[in-house]
C-alpha atoms as a PDB file:
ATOM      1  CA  UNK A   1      19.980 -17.109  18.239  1.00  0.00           C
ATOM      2  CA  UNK A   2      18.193 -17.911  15.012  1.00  0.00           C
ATOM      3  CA  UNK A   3      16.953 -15.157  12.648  1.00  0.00           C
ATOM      4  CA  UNK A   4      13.934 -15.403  10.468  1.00  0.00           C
ATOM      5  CA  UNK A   5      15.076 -14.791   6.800  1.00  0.00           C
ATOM      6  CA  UNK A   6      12.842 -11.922   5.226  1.00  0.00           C
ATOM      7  CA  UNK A   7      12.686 -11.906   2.220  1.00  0.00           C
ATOM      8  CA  UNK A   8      10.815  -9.172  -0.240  1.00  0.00           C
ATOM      9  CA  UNK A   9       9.431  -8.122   2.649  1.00  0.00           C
ATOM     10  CA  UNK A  10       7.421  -5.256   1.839  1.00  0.00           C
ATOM     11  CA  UNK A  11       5.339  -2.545   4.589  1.00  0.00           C
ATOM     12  CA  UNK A  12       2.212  -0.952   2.632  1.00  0.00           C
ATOM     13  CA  UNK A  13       0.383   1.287   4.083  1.00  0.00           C
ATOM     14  CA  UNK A  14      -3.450   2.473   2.518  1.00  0.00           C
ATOM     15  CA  UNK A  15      -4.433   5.735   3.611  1.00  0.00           C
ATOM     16  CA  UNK A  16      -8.118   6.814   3.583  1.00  0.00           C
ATOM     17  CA  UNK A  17     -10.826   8.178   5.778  1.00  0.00           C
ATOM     18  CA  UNK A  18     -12.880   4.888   5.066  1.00  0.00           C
ATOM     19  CA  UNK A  19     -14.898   6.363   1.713  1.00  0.00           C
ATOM     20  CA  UNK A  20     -15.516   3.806  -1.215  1.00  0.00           C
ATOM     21  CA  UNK A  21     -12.559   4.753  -3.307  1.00  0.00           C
ATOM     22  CA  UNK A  22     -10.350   3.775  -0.056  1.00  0.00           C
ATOM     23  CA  UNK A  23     -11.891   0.343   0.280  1.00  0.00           C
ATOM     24  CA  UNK A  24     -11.349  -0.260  -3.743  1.00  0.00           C
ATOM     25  CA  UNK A  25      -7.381   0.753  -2.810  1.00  0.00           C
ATOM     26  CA  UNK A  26      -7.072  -1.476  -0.087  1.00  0.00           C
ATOM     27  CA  UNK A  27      -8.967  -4.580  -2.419  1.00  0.00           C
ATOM     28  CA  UNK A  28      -6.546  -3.578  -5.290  1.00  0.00           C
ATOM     29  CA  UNK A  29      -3.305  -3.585  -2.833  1.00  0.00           C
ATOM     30  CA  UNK A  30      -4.542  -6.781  -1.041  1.00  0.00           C
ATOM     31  CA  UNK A  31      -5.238  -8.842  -4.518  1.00  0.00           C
ATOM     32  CA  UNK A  32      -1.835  -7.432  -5.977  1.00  0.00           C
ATOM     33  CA  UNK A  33      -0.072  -8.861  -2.962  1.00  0.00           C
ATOM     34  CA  UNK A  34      -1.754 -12.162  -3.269  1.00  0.00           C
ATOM     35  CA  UNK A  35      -0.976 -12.159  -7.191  1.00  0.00           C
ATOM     36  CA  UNK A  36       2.675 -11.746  -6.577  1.00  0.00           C
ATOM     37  CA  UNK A  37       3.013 -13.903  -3.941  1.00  0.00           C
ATOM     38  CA  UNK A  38       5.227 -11.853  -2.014  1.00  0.00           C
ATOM     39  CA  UNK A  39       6.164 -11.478   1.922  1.00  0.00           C
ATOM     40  CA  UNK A  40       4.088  -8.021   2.650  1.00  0.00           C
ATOM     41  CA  UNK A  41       2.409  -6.692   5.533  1.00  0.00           C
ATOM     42  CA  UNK A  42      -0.616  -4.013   4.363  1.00  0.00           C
ATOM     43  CA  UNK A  43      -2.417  -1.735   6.952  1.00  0.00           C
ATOM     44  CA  UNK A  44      -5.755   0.315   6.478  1.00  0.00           C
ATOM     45  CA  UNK A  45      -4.684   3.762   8.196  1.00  0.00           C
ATOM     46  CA  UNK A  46      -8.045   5.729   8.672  1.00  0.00           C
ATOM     47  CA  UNK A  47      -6.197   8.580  11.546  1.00  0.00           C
ATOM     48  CA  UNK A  48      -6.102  11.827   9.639  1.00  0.00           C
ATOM     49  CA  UNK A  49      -3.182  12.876  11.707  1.00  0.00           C
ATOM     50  CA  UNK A  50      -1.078  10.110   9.773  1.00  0.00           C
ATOM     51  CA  UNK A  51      -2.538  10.236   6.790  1.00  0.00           C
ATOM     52  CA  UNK A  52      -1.548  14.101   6.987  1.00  0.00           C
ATOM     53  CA  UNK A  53       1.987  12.768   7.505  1.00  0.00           C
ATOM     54  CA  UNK A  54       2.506  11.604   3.714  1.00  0.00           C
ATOM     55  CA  UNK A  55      -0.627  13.362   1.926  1.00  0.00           C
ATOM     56  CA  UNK A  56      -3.611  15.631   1.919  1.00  0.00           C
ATOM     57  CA  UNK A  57      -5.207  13.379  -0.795  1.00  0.00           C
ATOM     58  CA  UNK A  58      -6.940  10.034  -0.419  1.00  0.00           C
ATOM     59  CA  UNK A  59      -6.667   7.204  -0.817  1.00  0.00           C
ATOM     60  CA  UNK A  60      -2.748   6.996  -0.885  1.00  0.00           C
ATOM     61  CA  UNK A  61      -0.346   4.020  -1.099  1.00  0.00           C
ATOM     62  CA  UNK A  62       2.497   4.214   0.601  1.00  0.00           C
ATOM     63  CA  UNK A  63       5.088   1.400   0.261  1.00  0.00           C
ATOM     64  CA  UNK A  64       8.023   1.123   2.279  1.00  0.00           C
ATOM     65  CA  UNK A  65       7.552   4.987   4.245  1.00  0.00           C
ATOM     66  CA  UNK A  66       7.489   6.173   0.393  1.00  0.00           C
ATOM     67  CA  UNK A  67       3.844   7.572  -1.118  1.00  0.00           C
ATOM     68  CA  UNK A  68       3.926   5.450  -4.266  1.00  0.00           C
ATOM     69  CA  UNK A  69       0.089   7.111  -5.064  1.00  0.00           C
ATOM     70  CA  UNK A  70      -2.356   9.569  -4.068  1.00  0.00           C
ATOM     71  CA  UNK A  71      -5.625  11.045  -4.813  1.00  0.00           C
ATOM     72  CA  UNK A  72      -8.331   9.883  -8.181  1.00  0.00           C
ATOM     73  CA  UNK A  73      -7.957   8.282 -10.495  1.00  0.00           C
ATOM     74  CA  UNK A  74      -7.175   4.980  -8.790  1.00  0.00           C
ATOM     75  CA  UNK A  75      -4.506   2.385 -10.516  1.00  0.00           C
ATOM     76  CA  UNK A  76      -5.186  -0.173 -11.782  1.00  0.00           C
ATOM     77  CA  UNK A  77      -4.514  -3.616 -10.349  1.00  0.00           C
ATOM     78  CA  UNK A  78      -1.437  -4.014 -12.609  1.00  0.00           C
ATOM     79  CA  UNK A  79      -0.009  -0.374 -11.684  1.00  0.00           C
ATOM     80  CA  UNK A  80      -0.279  -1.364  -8.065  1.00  0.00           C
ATOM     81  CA  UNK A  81       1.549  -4.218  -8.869  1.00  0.00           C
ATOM     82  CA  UNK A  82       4.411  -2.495 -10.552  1.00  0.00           C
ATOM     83  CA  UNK A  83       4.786  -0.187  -7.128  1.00  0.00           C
ATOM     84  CA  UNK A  84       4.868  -2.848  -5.118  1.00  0.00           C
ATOM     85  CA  UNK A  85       7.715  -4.327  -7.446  1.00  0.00           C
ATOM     86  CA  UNK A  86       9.619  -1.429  -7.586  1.00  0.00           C
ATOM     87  CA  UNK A  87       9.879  -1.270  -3.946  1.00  0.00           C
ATOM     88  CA  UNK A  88      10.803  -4.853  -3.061  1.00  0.00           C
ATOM     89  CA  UNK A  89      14.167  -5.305  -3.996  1.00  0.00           C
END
């Protein structure tokens, strides 16, 4: 049996009802991802029963089952970044 080799892979998760401040997140999460180059799989959860799971604030970021971000102001691009990072290794 052969295993694919993951590495850096990284599960993000963007929490939000669908309001504009949730789109921005998931742009900023998608474009960091791209920037870094890195093995990561991001999903746009809009169910307010899992959203209630991590936070009552949107949007959220939640990398790897931990919330990394919640609520205004947003990040910026390079603070999203420097989640992601810290959760990859």
């Amino acid at each position: 049996m052969i295993k694919a080799k993951k590495e850096n892979n990284v599960e993000i998760k963007v929490l939000g009802p669908g309001c504009p401040n949730c789109h921005k997140m998931e742009e900023l999460t998608t474009k960091a991802v791209k920037e870094l180059g890195i093995d990561a799989k991001v999903d746009k959860i809009t169910d307010i029963k899992e959203i209630m799971k991590y936070t009552m604030s949107t949007p959220a970021l939640v990398i790897n089952g931990k919330l990394k971000h919640s609520g205004k102001p947003l990040p910026s691009l390079e603070k999203v970044k420097e989640l992601i990072q810290q959760e990859k290794t």
